[in-house]
Structure formats: structure tokens, C-alpha cells
C-alpha atoms as a PDB file:
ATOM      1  CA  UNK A   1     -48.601  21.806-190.420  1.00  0.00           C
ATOM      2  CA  UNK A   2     -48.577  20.059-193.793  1.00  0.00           C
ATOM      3  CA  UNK A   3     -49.909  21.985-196.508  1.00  0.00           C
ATOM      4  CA  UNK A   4     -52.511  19.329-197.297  1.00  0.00           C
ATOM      5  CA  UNK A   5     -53.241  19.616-193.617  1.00  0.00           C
ATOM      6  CA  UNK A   6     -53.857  23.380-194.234  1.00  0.00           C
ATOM      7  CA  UNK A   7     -56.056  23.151-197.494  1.00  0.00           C
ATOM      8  CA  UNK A   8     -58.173  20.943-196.153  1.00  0.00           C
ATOM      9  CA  UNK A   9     -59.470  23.165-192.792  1.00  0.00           C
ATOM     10  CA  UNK A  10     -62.809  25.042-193.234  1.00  0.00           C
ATOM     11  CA  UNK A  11     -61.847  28.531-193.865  1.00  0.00           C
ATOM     12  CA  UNK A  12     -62.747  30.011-190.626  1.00  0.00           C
ATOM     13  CA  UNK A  13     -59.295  27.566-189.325  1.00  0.00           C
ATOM     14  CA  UNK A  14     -57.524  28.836-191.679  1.00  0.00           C
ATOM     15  CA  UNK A  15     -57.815  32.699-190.903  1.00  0.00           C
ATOM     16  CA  UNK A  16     -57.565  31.834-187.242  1.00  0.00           C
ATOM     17  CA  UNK A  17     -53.782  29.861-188.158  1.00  0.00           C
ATOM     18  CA  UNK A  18     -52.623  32.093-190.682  1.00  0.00           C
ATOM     19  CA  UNK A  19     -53.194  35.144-188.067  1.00  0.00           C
ATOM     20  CA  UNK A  20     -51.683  33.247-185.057  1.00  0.00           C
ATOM     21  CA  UNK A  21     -48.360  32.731-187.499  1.00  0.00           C
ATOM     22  CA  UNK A  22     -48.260  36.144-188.728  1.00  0.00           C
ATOM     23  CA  UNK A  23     -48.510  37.473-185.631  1.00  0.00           C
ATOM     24  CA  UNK A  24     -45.045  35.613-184.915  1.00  0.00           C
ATOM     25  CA  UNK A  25     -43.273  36.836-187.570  1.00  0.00           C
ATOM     26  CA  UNK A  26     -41.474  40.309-187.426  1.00  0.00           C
ATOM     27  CA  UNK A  27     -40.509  41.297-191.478  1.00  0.00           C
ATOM     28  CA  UNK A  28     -41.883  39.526-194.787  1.00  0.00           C
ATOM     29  CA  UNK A  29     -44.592  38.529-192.915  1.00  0.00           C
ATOM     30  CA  UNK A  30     -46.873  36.651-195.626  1.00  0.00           C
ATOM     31  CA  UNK A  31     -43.481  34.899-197.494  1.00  0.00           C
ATOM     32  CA  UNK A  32     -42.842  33.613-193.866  1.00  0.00           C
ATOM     33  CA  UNK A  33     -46.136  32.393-193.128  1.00  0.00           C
ATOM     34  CA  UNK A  34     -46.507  30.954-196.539  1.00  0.00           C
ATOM     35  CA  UNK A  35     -43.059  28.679-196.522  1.00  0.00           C
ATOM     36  CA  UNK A  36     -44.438  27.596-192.763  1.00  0.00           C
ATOM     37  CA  UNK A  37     -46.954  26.498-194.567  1.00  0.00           C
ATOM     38  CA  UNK A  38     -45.500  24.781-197.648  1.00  0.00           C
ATOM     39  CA  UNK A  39     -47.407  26.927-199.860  1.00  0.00           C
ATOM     40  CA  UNK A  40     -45.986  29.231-202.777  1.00  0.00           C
ATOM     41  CA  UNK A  41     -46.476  32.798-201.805  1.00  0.00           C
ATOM     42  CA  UNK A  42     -48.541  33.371-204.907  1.00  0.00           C
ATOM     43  CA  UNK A  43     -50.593  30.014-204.101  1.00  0.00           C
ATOM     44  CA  UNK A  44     -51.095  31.465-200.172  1.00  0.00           C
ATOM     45  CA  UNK A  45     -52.090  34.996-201.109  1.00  0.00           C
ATOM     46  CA  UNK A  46     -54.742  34.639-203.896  1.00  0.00           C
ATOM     47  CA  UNK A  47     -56.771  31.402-201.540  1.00  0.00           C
ATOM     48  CA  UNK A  48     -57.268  33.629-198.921  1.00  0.00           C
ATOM     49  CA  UNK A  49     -58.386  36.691-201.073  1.00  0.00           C
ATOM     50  CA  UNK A  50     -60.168  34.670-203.583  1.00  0.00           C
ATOM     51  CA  UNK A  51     -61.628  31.397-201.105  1.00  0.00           C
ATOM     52  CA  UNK A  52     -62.362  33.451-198.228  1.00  0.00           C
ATOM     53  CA  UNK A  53     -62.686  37.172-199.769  1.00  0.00           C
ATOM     54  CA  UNK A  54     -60.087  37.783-196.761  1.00  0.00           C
ATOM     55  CA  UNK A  55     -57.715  41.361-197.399  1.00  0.00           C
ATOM     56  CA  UNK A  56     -54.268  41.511-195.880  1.00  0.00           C
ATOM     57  CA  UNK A  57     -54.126  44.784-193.893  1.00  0.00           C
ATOM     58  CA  UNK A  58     -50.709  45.961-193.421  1.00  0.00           C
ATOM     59  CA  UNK A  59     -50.988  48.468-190.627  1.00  0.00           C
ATOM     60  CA  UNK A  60     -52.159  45.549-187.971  1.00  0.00           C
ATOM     61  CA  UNK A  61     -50.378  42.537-189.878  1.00  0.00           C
ATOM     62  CA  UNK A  62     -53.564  40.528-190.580  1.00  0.00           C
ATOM     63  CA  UNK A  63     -56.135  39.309-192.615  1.00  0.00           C
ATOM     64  CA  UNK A  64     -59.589  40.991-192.295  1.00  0.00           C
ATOM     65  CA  UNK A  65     -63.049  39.920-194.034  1.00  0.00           C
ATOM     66  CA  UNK A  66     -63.886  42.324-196.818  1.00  0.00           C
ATOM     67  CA  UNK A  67     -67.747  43.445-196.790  1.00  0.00           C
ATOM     68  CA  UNK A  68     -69.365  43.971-200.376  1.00  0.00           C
ATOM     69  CA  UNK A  69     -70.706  47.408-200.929  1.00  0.00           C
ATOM     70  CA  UNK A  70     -73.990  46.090-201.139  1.00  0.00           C
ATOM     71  CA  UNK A  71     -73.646  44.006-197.644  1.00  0.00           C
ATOM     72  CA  UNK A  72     -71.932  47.003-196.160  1.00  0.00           C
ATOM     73  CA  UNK A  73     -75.771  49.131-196.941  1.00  0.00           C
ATOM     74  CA  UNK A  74     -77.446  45.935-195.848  1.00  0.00           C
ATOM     75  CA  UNK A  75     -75.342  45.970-192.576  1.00  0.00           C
ATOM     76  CA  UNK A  76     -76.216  49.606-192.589  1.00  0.00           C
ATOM     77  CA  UNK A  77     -79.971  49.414-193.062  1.00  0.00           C
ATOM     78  CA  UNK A  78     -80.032  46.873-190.216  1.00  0.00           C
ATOM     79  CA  UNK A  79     -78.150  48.891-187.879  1.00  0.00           C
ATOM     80  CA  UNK A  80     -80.540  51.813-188.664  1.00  0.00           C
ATOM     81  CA  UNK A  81     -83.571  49.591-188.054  1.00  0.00           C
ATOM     82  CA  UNK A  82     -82.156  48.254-184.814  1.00  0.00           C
ATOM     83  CA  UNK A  83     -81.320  51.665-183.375  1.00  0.00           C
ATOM     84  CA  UNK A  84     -84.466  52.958-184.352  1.00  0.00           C
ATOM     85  CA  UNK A  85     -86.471  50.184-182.606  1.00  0.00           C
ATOM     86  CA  UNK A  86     -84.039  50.834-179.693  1.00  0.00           C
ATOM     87  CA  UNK A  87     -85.386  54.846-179.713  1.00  0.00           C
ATOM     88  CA  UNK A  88     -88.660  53.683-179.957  1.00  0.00           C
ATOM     89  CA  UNK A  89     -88.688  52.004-176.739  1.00  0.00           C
ATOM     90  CA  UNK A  90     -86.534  54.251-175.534  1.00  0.00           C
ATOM     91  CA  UNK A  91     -89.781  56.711-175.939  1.00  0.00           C
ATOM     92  CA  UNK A  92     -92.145  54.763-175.046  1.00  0.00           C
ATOM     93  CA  UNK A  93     -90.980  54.146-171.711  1.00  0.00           C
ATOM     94  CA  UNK A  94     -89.902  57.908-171.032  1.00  0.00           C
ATOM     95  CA  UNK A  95     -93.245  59.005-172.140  1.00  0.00           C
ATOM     96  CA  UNK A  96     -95.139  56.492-169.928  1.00  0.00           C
ATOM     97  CA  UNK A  97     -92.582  56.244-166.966  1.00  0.00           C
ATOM     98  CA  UNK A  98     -95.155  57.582-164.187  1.00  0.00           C
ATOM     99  CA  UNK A  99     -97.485  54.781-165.583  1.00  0.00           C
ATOM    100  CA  UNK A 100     -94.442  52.313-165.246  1.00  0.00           C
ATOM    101  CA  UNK A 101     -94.026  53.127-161.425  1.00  0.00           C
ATOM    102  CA  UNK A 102     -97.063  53.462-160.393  1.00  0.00           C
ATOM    103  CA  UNK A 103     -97.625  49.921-161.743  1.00  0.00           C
ATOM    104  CA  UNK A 104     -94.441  48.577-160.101  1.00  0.00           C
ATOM    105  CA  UNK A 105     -95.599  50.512-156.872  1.00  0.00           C
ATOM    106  CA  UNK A 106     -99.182  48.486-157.225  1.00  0.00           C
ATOM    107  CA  UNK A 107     -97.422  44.713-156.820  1.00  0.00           C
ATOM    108  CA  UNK A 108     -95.541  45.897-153.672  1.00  0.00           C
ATOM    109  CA  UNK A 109     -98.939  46.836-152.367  1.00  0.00           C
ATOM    110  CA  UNK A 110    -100.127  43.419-152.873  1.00  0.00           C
ATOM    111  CA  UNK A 111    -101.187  40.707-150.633  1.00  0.00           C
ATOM    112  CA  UNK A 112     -99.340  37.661-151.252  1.00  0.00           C
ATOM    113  CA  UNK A 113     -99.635  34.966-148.812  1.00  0.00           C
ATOM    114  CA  UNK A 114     -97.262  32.167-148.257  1.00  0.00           C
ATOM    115  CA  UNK A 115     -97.870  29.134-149.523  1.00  0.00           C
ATOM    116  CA  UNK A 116     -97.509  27.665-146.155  1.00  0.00           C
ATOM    117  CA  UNK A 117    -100.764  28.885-144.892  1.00  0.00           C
ATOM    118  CA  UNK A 118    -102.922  27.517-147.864  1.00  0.00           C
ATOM    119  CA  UNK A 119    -100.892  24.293-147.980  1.00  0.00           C
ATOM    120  CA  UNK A 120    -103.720  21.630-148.327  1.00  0.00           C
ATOM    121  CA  UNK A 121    -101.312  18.806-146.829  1.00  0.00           C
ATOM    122  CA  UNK A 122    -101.394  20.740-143.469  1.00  0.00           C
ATOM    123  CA  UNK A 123    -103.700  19.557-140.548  1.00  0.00           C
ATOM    124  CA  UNK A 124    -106.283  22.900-139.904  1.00  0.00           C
ATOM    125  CA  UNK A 125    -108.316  23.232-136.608  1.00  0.00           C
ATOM    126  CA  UNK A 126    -110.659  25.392-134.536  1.00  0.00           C
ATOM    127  CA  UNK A 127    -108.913  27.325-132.007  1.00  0.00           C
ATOM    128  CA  UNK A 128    -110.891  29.328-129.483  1.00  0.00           C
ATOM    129  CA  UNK A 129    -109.082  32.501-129.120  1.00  0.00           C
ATOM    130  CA  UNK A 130    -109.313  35.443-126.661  1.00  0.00           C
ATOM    131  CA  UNK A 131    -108.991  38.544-128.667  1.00  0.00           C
ATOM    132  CA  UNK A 132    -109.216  42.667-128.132  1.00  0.00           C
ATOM    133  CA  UNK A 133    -112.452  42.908-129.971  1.00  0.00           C
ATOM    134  CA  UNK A 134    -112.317  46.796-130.944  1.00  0.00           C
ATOM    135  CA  UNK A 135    -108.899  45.070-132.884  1.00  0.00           C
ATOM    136  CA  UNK A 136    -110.628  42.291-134.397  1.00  0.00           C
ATOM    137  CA  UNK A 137    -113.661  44.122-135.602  1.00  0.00           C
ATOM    138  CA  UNK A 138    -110.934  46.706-137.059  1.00  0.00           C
ATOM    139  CA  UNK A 139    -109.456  43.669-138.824  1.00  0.00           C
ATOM    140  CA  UNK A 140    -112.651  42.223-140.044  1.00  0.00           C
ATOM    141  CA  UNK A 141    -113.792  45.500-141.412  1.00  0.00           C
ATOM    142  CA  UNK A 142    -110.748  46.043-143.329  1.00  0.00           C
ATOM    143  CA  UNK A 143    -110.199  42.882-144.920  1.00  0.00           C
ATOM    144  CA  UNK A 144    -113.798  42.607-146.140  1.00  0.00           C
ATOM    145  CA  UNK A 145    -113.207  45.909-147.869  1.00  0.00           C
ATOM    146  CA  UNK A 146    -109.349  45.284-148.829  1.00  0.00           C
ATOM    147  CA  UNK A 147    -109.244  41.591-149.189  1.00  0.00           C
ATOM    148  CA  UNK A 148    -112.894  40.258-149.623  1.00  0.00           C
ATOM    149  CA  UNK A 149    -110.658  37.337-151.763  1.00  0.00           C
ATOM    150  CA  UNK A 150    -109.489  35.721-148.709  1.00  0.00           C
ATOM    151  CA  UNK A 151    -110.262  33.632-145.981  1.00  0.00           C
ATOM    152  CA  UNK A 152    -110.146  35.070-142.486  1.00  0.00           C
ATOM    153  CA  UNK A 153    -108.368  32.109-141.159  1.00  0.00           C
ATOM    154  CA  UNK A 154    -105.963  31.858-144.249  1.00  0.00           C
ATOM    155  CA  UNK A 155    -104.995  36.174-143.060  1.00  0.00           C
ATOM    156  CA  UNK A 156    -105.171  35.164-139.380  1.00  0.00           C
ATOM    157  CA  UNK A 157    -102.564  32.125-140.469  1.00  0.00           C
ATOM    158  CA  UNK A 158    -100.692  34.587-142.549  1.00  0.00           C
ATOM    159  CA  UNK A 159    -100.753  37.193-139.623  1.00  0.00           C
ATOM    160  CA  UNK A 160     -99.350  34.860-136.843  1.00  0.00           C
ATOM    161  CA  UNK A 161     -96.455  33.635-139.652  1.00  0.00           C
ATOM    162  CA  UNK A 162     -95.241  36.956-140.400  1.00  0.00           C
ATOM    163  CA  UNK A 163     -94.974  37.638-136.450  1.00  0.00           C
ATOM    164  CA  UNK A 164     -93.225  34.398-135.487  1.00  0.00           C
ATOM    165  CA  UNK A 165     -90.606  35.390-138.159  1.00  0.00           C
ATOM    166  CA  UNK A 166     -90.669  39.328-137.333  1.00  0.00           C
ATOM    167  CA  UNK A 167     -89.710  38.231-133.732  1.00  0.00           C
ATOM    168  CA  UNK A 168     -88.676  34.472-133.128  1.00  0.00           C
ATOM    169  CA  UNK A 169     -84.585  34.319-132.205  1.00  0.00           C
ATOM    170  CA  UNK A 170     -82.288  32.839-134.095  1.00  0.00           C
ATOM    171  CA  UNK A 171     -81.086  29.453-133.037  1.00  0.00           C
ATOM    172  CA  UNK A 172     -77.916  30.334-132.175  1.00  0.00           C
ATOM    173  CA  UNK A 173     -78.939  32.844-129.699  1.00  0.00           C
END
């Protein structure tokens, strides 16, 4: 890569090269890096502390963004405010968990029919039907206490569905 090349990528490139090269090299890493470059040593080193407030750190052989105090107790503060909203919730749910499932444990009670059996598109007739009346009167008792909402027919519909799928054979057997 030229050096013009290299001056002229946004700063984020340049960390990203500079720490794919030095992890390459195996002694003098920065003089190595910075003749790959075509950069003096002195030139290479002071861009990426002073352009990108980068620090070499020795140990892992690579350059690292330095934080500010005062961004470090910002970065601090925010972590604080985070976790503390994260507790929060934390509580909130612990403290009303037997609220939580008894809520959850309400929509599996629910009626919901499929949208088959109100489908407005779909022919609807009068069938005359020969039924076990104890059963039916059962039935029409309970859904004008449980489900005074709905249509008889539109249960009925929703009844004979849920039986043709409980028992109907696959079509491969």
C-alpha cells in the first residue's frame, strides 16, 4: 500500500491495516509496519496517537482507543443507569410474577375461533340436525354463560372443525 494510499483512509481503515500488519510481524513491530507503509517511524507513531487518540499496547502488539477520563465516568454513569434499569425490571417482574402467570394462564383459557368458520366468503346453510338433547341443552347453557359473544352456529362450526382435525387420517394412511 502506498503511503498516500494509507493517509488518505478514514481512520477506522487505518487501525484495522495497521493491526492486520502488526500482527505479521514478530520483533520491531511498529519500525516494520511503518517502512511497509512508507512512512517514517516518527511520522507513523504520532498520526495514530495524535489523529486517532489510538495507544500502542505492547503486551497484545496493537493499537487500542484511549478513553478520556471524563468519557471513561460518562461510560460509567451509563453503565450504572443501564444496570439499574435492568434491576428495576428485574423487580418488578419478581414481585408481580403470580400476576404475570396468571395472566399468561388467562389467554390459554381463551376462545379463539378459526378464521375459517367466520370467513364471510364461505357459503352458510340450515342443516336440520338430530342431536342428544340433554347434550345440546348442556351446550347452550354453557355458552350463554361462557361465551354469550358468539354465535351458536359460528361454536357449532368451530366444534365440528376441531373434531374433523382431532380425528380425520392422514392422507397417506
Amino acid at each position: 500500500m502506498t503511503p498516500e494510499k494509507f493517509m488518505n483512509l478514514p481512520m477506522k481503515k487505518k487501525l484495522e491495516t495497521v493491526n492486520q500488519l502488526l500482527e505479521k510481524e514478530t520483533k520491531d513491530h511498529l519500525k516494520n509496519v511503518s517502512e511497509k507503509l512508507g512512512l517514517p517511524y516518527n511520522t507513523f507513531t504520532k498520526m495514530m496517537r495524535d489523529n486517532g487518540n489510538f495507544h500502542y499496547n505492547q503486551s497484545i502488539k496493537r493499537y487500542e482507543k484511549l478513553m478520556s477520563l471524563e468519557d471513561y465516568e460518562k461510560y460509567l454513569q451509563l453503565q450504572s443507569i443501564t444496570n439499574h434499569g435492568s434491576n428495576e425490571a428485574l423487580k418488578f417482574v419478581e414481585d408481580h410474577l403470580d400476576d404475570l402467570r396468571s395472566l399468561l394462564g388467562t389467554d390459554e383459557k381463551q376462545l379463539v375461533l378459526d378464521p375459517k368458520v367466520y370467513d364471510l366468503t364461505t357459503k352458510t346453510g340450515n342443516k336440520s340436525l338430530q342431536l342428544n338433547l340433554e347434550i345440546f341443552e348442556a351446550f347452550s347453557r354453557f355458552i350463554a354463560t361462557e361465551f354469550p359473544h358468539y354465535r351458536q352456529r359460528d361454536l357449532l362450526s368451530q366444534s365440528l372443525l376441531e373434531f374433523i382435525r382431532k380425528y380425520q387420517k392422514a392422507p397417506s394412511e
